[in-house]
C-alpha atoms as a PDB file:
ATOM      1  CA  UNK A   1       3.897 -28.706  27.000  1.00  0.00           C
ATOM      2  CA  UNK A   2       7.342 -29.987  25.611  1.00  0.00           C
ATOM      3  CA  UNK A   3       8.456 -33.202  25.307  1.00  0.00           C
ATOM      4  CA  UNK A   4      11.355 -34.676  26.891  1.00  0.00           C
ATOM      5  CA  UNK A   5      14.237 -36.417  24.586  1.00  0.00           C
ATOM      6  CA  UNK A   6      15.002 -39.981  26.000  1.00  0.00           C
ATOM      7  CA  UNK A   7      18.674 -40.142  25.932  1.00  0.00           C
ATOM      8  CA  UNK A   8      18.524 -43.667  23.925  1.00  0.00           C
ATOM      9  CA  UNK A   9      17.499 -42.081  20.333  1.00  0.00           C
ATOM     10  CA  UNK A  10      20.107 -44.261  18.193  1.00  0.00           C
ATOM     11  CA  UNK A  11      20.831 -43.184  14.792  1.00  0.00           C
ATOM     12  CA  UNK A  12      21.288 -46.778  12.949  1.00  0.00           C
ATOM     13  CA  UNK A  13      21.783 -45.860   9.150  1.00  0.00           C
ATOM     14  CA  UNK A  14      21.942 -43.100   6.951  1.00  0.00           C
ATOM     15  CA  UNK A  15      21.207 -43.767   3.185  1.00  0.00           C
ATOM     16  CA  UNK A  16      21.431 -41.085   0.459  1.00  0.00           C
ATOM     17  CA  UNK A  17      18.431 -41.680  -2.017  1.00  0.00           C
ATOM     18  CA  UNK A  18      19.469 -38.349  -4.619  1.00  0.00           C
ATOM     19  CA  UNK A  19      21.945 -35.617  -3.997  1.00  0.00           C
ATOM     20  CA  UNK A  20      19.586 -34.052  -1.585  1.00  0.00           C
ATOM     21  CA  UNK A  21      17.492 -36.443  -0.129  1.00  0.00           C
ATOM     22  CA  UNK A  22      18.664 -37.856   2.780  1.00  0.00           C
ATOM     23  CA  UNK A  23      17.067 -41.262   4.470  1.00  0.00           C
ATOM     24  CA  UNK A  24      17.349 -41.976   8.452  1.00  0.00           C
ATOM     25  CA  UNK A  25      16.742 -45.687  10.404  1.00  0.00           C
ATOM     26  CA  UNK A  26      16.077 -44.134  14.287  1.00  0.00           C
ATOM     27  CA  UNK A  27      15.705 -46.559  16.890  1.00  0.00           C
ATOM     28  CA  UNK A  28      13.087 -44.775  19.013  1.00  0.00           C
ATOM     29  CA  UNK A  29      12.715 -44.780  22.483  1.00  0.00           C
ATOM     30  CA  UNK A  30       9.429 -44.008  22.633  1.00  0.00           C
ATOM     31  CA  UNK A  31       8.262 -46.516  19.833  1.00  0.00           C
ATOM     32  CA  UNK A  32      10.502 -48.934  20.730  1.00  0.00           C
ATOM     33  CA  UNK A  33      11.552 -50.029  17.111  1.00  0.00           C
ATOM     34  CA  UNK A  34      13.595 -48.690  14.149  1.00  0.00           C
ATOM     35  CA  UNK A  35      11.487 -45.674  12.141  1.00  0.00           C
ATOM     36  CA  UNK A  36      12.226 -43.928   8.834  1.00  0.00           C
ATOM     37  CA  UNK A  37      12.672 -40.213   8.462  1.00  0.00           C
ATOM     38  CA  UNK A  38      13.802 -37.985   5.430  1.00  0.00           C
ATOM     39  CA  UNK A  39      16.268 -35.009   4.957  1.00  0.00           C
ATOM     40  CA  UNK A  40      15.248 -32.532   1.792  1.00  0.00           C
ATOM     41  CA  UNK A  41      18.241 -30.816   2.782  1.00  0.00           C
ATOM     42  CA  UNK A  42      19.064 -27.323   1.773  1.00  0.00           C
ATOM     43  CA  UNK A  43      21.653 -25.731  -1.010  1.00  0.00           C
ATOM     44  CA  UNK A  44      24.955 -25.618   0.666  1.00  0.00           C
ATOM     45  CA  UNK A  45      23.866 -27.454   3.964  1.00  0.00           C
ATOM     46  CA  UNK A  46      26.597 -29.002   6.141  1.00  0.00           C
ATOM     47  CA  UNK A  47      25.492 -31.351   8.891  1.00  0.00           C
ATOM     48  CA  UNK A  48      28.871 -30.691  10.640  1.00  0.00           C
ATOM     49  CA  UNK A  49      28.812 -26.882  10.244  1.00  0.00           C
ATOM     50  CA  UNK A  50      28.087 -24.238  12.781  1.00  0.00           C
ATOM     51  CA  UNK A  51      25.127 -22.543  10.607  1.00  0.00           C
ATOM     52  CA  UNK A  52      21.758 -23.967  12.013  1.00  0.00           C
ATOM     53  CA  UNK A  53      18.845 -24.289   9.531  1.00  0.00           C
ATOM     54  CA  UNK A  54      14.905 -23.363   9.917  1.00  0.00           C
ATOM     55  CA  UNK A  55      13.196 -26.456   9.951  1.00  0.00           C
ATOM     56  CA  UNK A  56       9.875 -27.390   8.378  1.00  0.00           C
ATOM     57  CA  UNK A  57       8.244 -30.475   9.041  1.00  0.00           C
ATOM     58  CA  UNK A  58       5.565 -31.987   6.767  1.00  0.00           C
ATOM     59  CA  UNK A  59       3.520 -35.055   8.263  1.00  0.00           C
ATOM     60  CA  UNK A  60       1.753 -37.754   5.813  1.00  0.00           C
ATOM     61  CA  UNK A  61      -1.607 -39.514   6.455  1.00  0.00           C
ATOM     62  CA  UNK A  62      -3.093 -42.762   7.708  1.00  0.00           C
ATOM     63  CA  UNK A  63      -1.990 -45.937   4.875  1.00  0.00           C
ATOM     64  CA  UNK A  64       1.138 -43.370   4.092  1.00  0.00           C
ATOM     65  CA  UNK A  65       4.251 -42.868   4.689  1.00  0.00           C
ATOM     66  CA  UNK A  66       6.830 -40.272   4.904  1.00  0.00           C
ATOM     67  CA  UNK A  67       8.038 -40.707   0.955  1.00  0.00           C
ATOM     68  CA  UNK A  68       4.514 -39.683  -0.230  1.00  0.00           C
ATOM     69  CA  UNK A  69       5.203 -36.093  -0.119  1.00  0.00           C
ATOM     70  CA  UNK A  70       8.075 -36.908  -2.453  1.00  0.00           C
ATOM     71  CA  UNK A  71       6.590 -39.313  -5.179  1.00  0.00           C
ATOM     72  CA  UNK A  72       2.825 -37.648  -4.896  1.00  0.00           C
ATOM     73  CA  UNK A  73       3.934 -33.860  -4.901  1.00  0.00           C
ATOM     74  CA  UNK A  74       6.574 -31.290  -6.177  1.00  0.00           C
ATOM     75  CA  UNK A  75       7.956 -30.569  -2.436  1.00  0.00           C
ATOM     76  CA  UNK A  76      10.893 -32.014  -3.429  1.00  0.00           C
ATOM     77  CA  UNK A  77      11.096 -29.098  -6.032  1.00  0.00           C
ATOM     78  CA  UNK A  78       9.867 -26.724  -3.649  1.00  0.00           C
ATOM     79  CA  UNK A  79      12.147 -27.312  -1.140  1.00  0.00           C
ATOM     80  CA  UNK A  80      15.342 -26.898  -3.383  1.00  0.00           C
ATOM     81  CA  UNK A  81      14.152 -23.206  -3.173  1.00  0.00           C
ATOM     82  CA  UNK A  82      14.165 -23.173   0.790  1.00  0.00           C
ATOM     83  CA  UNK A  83      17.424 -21.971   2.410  1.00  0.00           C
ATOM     84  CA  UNK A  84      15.707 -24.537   4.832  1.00  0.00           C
ATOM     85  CA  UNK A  85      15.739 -28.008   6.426  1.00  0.00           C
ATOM     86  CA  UNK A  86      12.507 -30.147   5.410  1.00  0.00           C
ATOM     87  CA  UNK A  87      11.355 -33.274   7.699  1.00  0.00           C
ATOM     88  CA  UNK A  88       9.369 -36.089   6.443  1.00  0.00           C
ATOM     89  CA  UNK A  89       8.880 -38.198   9.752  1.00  0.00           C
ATOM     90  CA  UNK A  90       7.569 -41.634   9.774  1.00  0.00           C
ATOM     91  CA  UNK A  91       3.739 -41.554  11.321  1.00  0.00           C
ATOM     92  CA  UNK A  92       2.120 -45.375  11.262  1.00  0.00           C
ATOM     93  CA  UNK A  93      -0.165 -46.255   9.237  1.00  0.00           C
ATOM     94  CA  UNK A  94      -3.044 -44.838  12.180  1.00  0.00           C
ATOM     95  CA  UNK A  95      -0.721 -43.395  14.629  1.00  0.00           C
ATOM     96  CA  UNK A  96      -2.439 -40.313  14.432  1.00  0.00           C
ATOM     97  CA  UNK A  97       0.424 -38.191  15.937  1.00  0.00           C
ATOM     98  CA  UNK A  98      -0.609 -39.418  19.783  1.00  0.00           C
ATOM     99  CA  UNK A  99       1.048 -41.379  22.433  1.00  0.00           C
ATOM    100  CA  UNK A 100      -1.598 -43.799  22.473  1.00  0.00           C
ATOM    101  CA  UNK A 101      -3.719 -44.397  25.962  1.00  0.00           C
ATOM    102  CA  UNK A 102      -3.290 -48.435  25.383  1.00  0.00           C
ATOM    103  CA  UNK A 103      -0.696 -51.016  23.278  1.00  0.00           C
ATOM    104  CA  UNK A 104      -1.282 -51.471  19.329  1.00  0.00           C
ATOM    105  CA  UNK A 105      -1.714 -54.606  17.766  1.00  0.00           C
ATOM    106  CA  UNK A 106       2.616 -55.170  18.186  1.00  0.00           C
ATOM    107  CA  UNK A 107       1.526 -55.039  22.088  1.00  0.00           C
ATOM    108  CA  UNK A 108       3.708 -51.632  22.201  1.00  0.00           C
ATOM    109  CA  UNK A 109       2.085 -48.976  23.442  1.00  0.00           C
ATOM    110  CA  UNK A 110       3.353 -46.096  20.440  1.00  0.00           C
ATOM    111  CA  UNK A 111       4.580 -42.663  21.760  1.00  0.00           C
ATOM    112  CA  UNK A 112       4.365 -40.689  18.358  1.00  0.00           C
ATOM    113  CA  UNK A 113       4.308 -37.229  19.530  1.00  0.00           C
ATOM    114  CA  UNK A 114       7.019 -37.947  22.090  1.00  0.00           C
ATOM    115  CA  UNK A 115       8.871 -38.670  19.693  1.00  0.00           C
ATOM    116  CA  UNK A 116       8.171 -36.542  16.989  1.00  0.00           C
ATOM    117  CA  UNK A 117       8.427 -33.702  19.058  1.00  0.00           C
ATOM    118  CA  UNK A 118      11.178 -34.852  21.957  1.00  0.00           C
ATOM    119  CA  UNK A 119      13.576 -37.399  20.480  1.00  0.00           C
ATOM    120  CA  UNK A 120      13.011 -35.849  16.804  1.00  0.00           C
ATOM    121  CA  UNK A 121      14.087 -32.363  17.508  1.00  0.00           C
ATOM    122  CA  UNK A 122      17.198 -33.451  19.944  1.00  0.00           C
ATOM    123  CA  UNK A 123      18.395 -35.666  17.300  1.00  0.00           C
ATOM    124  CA  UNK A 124      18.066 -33.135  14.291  1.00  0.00           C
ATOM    125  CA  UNK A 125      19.888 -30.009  16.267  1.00  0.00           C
ATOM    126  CA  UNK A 126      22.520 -32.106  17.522  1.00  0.00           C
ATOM    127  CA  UNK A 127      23.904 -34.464  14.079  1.00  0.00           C
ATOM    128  CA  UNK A 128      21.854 -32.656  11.286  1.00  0.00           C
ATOM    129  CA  UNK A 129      22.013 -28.803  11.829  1.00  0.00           C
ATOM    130  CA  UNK A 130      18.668 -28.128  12.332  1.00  0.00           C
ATOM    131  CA  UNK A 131      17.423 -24.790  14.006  1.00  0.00           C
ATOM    132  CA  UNK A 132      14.774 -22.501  13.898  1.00  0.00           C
ATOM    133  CA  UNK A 133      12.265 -21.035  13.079  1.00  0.00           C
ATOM    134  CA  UNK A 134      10.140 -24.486  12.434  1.00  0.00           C
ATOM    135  CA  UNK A 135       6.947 -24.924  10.740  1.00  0.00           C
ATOM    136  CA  UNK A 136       4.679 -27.936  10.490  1.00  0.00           C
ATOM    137  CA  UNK A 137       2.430 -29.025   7.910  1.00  0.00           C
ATOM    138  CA  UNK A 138       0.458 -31.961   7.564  1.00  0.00           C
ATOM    139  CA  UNK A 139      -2.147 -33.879   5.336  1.00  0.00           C
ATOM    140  CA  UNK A 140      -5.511 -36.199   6.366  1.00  0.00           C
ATOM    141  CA  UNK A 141      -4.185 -37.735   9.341  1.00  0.00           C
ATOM    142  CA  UNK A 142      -1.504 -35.658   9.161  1.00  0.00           C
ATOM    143  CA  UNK A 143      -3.171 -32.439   8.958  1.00  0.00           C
ATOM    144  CA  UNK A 144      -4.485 -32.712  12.703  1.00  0.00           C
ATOM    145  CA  UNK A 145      -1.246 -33.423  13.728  1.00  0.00           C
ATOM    146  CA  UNK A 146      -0.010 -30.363  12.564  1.00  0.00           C
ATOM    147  CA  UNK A 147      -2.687 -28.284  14.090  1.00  0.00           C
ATOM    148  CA  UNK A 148      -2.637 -30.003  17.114  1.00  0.00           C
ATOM    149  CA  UNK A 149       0.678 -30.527  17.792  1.00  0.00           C
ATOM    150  CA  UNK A 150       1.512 -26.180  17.373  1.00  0.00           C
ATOM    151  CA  UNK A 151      -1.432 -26.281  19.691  1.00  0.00           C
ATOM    152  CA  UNK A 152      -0.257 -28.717  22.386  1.00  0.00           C
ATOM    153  CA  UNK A 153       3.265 -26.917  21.917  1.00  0.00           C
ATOM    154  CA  UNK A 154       3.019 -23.291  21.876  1.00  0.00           C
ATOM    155  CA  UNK A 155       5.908 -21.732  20.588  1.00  0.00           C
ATOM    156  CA  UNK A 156       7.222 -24.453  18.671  1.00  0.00           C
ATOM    157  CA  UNK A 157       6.046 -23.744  15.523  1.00  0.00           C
ATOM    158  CA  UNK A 158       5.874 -20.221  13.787  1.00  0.00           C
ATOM    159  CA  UNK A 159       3.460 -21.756  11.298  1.00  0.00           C
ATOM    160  CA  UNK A 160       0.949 -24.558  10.897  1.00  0.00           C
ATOM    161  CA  UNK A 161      -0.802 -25.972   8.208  1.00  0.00           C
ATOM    162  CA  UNK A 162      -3.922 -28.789   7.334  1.00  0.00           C
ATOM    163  CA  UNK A 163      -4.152 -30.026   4.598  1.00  0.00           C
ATOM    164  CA  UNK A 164      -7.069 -31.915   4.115  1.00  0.00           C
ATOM    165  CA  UNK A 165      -7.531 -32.354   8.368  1.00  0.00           C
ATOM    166  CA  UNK A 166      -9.355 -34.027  10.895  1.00  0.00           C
ATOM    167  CA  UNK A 167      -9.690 -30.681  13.069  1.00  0.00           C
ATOM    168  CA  UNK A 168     -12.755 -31.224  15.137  1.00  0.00           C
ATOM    169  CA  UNK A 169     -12.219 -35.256  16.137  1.00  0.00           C
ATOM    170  CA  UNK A 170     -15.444 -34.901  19.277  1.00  0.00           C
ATOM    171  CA  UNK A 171     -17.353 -33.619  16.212  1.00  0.00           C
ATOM    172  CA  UNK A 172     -20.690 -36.034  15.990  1.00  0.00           C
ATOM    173  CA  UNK A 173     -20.107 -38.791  14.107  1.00  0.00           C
ATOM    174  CA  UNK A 174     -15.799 -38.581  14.153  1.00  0.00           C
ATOM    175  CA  UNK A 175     -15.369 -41.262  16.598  1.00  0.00           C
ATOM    176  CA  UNK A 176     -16.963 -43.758  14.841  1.00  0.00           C
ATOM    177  CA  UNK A 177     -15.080 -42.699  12.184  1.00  0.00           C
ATOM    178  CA  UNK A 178     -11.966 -42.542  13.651  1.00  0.00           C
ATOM    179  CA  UNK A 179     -12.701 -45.801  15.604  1.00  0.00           C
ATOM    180  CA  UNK A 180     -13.741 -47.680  11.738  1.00  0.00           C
ATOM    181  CA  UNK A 181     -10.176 -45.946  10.108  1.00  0.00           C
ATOM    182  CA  UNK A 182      -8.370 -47.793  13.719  1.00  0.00           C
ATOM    183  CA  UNK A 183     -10.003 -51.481  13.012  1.00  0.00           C
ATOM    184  CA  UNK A 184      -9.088 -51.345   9.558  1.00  0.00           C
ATOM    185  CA  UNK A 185      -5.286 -50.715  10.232  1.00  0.00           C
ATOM    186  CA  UNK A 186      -6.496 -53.963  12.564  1.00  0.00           C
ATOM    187  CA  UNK A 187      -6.008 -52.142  15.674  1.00  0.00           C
ATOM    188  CA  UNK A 188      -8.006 -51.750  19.029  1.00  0.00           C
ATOM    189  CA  UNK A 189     -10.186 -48.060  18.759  1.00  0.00           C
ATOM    190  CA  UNK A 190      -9.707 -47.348  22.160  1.00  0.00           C
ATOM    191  CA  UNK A 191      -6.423 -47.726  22.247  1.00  0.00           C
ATOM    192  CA  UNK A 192      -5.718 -44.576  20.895  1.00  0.00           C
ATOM    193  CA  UNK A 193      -7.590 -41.984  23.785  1.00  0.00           C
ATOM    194  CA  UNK A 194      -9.805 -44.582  25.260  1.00  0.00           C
ATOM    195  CA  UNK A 195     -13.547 -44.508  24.744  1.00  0.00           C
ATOM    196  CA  UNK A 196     -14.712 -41.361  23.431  1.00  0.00           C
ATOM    197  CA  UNK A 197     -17.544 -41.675  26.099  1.00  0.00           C
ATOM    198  CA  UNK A 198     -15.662 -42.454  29.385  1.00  0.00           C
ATOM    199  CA  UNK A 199     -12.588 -40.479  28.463  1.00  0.00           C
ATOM    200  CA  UNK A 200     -13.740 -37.495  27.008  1.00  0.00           C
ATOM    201  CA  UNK A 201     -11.432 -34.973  28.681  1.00  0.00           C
ATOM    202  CA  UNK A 202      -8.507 -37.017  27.067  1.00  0.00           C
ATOM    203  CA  UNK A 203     -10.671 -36.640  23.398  1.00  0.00           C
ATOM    204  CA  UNK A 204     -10.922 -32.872  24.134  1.00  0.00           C
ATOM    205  CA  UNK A 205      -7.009 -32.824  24.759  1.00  0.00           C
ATOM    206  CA  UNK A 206      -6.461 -34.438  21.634  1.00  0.00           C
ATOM    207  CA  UNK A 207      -8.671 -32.668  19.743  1.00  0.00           C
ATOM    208  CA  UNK A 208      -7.495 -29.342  17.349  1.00  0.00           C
ATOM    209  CA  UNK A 209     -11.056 -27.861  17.794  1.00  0.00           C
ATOM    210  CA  UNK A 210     -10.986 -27.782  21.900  1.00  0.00           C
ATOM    211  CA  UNK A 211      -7.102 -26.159  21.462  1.00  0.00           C
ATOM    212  CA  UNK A 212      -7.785 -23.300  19.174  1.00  0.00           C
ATOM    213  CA  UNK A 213      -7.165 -20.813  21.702  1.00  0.00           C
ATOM    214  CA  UNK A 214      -3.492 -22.298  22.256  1.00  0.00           C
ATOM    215  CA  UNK A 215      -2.923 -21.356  18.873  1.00  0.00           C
ATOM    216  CA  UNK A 216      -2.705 -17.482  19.338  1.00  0.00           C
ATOM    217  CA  UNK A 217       0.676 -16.363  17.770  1.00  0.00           C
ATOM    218  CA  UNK A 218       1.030 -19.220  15.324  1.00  0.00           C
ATOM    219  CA  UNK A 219      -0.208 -18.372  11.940  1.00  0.00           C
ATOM    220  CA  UNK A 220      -2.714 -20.926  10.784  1.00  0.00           C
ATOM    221  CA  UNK A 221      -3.569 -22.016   7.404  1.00  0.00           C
ATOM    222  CA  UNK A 222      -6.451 -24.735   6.283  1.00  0.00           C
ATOM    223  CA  UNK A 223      -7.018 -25.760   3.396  1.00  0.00           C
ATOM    224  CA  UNK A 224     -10.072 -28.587   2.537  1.00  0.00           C
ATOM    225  CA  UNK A 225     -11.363 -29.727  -1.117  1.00  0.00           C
ATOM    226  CA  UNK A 226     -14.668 -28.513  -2.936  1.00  0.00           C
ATOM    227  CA  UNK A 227     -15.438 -32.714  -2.406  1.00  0.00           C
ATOM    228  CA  UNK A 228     -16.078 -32.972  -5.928  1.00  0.00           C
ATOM    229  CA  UNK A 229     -13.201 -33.885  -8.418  1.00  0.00           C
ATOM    230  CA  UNK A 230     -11.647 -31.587 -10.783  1.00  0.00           C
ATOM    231  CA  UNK A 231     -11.502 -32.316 -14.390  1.00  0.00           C
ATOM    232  CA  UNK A 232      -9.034 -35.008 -14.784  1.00  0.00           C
ATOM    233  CA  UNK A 233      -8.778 -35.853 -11.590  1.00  0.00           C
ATOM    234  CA  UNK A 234      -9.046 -39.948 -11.086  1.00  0.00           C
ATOM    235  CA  UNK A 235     -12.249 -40.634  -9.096  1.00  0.00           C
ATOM    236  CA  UNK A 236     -11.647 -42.496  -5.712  1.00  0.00           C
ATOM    237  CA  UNK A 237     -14.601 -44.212  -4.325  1.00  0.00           C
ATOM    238  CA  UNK A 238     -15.580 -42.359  -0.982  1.00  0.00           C
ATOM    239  CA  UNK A 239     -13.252 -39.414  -1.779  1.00  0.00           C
ATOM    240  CA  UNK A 240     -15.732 -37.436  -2.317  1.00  0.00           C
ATOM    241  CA  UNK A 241     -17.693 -37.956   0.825  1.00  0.00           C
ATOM    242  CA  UNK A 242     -14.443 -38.103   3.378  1.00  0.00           C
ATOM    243  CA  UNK A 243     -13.381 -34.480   2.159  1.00  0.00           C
ATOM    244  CA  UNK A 244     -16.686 -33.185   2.793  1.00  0.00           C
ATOM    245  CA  UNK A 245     -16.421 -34.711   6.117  1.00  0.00           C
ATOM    246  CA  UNK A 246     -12.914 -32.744   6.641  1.00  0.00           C
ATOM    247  CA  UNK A 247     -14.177 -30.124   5.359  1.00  0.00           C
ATOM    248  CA  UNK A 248     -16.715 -29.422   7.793  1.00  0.00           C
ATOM    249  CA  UNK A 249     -14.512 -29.920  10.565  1.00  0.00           C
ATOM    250  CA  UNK A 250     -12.078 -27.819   9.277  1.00  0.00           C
ATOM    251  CA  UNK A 251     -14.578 -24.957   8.829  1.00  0.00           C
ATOM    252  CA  UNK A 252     -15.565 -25.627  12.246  1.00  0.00           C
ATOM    253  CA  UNK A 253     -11.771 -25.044  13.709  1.00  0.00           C
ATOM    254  CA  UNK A 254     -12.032 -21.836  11.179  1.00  0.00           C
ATOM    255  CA  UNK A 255     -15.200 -20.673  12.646  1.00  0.00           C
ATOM    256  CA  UNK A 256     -13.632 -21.370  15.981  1.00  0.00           C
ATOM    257  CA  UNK A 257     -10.528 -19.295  15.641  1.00  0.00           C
ATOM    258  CA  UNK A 258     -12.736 -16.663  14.393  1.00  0.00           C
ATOM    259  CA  UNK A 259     -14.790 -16.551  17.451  1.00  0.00           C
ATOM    260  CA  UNK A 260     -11.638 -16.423  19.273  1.00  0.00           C
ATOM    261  CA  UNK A 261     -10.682 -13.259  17.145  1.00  0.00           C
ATOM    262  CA  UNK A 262      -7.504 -15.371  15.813  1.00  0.00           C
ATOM    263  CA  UNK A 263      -8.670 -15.552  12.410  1.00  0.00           C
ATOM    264  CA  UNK A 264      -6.816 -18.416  10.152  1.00  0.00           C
ATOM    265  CA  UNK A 265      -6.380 -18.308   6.305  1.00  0.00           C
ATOM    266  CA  UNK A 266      -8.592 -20.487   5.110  1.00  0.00           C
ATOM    267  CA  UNK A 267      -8.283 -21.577   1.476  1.00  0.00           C
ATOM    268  CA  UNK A 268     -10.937 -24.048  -0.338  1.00  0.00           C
ATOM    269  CA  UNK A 269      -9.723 -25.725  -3.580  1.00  0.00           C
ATOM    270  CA  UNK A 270     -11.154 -28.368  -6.358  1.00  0.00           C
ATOM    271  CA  UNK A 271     -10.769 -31.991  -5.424  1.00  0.00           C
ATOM    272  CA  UNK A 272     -11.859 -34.637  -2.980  1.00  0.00           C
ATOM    273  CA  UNK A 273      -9.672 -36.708  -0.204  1.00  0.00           C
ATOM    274  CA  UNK A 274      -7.199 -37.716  -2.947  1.00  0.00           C
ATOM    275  CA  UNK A 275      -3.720 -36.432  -4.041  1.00  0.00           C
ATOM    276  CA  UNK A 276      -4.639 -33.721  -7.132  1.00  0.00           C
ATOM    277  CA  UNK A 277      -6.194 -32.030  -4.486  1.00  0.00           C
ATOM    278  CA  UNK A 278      -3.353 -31.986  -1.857  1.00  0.00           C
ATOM    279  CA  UNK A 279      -0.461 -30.819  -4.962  1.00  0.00           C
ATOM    280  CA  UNK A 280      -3.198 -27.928  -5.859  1.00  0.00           C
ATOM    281  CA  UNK A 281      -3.568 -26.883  -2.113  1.00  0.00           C
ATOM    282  CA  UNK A 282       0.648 -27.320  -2.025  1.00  0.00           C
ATOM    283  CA  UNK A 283       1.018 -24.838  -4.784  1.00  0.00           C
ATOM    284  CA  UNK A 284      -1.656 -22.096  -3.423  1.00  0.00           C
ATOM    285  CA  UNK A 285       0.158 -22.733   0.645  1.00  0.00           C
ATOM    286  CA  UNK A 286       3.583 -22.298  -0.175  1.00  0.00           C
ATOM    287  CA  UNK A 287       4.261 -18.395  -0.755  1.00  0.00           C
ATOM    288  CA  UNK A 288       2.376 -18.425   2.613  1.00  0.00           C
ATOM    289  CA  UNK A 289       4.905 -21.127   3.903  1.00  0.00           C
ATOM    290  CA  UNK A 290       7.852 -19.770   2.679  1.00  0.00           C
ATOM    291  CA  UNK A 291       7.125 -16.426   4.341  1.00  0.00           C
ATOM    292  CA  UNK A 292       6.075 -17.846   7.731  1.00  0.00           C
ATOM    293  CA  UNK A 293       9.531 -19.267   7.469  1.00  0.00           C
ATOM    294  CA  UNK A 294      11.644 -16.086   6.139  1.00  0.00           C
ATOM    295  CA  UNK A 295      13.267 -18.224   3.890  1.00  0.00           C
ATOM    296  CA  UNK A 296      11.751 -17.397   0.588  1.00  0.00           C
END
């Protein structure tokens, strides 16, 4: 499955926010409104020049945005090692990395993988130098769209990584979930893949669980917390009880690779759904990030 470009992706400003963090307004096609993405751009990189630069993308979560990954983590740090081009896309608050079966409470019906994945790509290999190999990563909300978007995509991505994921969304229970995360962002439930009930194929299509076997040739990596906080870790009320939630379903997309015989690293560290935990899974990924990307 690819993604088409729409030929209308406008690049509207460009804002330096340090000497390597670059800040893009898009007006988007396929969101139909102006969206925010950042450039951790690499040691000696030249948007103009011919060299063309791996690319790894790193996705935030639902109530985030794009510049969480560089005031809640060292990536920024991290990625000043990379001979590489690092992507922090702008998501929505729920947009959970879907073009969405219905319109959101704007009365625009959002088209985030299209563009994430059509006008995203076009607009980063043609003014910005990007190139391959790519590799996605992704946290919460995020995290399924990583899996899920190297599995709707095959080839894309050399690597994918969850962080803290929804990975098995037609699990029991993770529609109503899902469906109580979409009314508090004050938006419709179903108009994100319809009712889980009488549109189940389109949950299934959606869902990281249902794609594992798409994801043969893509190395995998999950990572989920313990669900109980770390010493000194700040205790978040239902924290606790979310990541044990992910967790499962991450150990059932592990279990299903398995099966599969396309066994994923799968890495379980202190924490619960909260931030400590995502920088301590950060720090035990990377060597197997930077690798995937033969940049290190």
């Amino acid at each position: 499955m690819r993604c088409a470009p729409p030929s209308s992706t406008e690049v509207v400003a460009e804002s330096w926010l340090d000497d390597r963090v670059l800040e893009l307004k898009l007006r988007s096609a396929s969101l139909q409104r102006v969206v925010t993405v950042a450039l951790l751009t690499p040691r000696d990189w030249n948007a103009r020049g011919n060299r063309r630069w791996p690319t790894l993308y790193f996705l935030h979560g639902a109530d985030d945005g794009p510049d969480c990954w560089i005031h809640k983590t060292d990536l920024p740090a991290r990625a000043a090692e990379l001979d590489a081009l690092v992507v922090l896309p702008e998501a929505g608050p729920m947009g959970f990395y879907s073009d969405w079966l219905g319109p959101d409470s704007h009365g625009v019906v959002p088209r985030w993988e299209s563009f994430h994945l059509g006008e995203l790509p076009a607009v980063l290999a043609q003014r910005y130098a990007a190139g391959g190999p790519r590799a996605v990563a992704g946290v919460s909300m995020g995290g399924h769209g990583a899996i899920r978007y190297a599995a709707r995509h095959p080839g894309l991505f050399t690597v994918a990584v969850s962080y803290s994921g929804l990975l098995h969304t037609t699990r029991a229970g993770m529609s109503a979930l899902i469906g109580w995360l979409m009314v508090r962002q004050r938006e419709r439930p179903f108009a994100l893949w319809g009712s889980p009930w009488r549109s189940r194929q389109r949950w299934r299509a959606h869902d990281p669980y249902h794609l594992a076997s798409a994801l043969r040739g893509t190395r995998v990596l999950l990572t989920a917390g313990t669900g109980r906080p770390a010493p000194g870790d700040p205790r978040v009320r239902g924290s606790g009880l979310m990541e044990a939630v992910v967790a499962a379903s991450t150990a059932d997309l592990a279990g299903r690779l398995a099966a599969l015989g396309m066994p994923a690293q799968l890495l379980r560290v202190p924490g619960t759904h909260d931030w400590p935990t995502w920088q301590r899974a950060l720090e035990r990924s990377w060597p197997f990030v930077a690798d995937a990307l033969k940049v290190a």
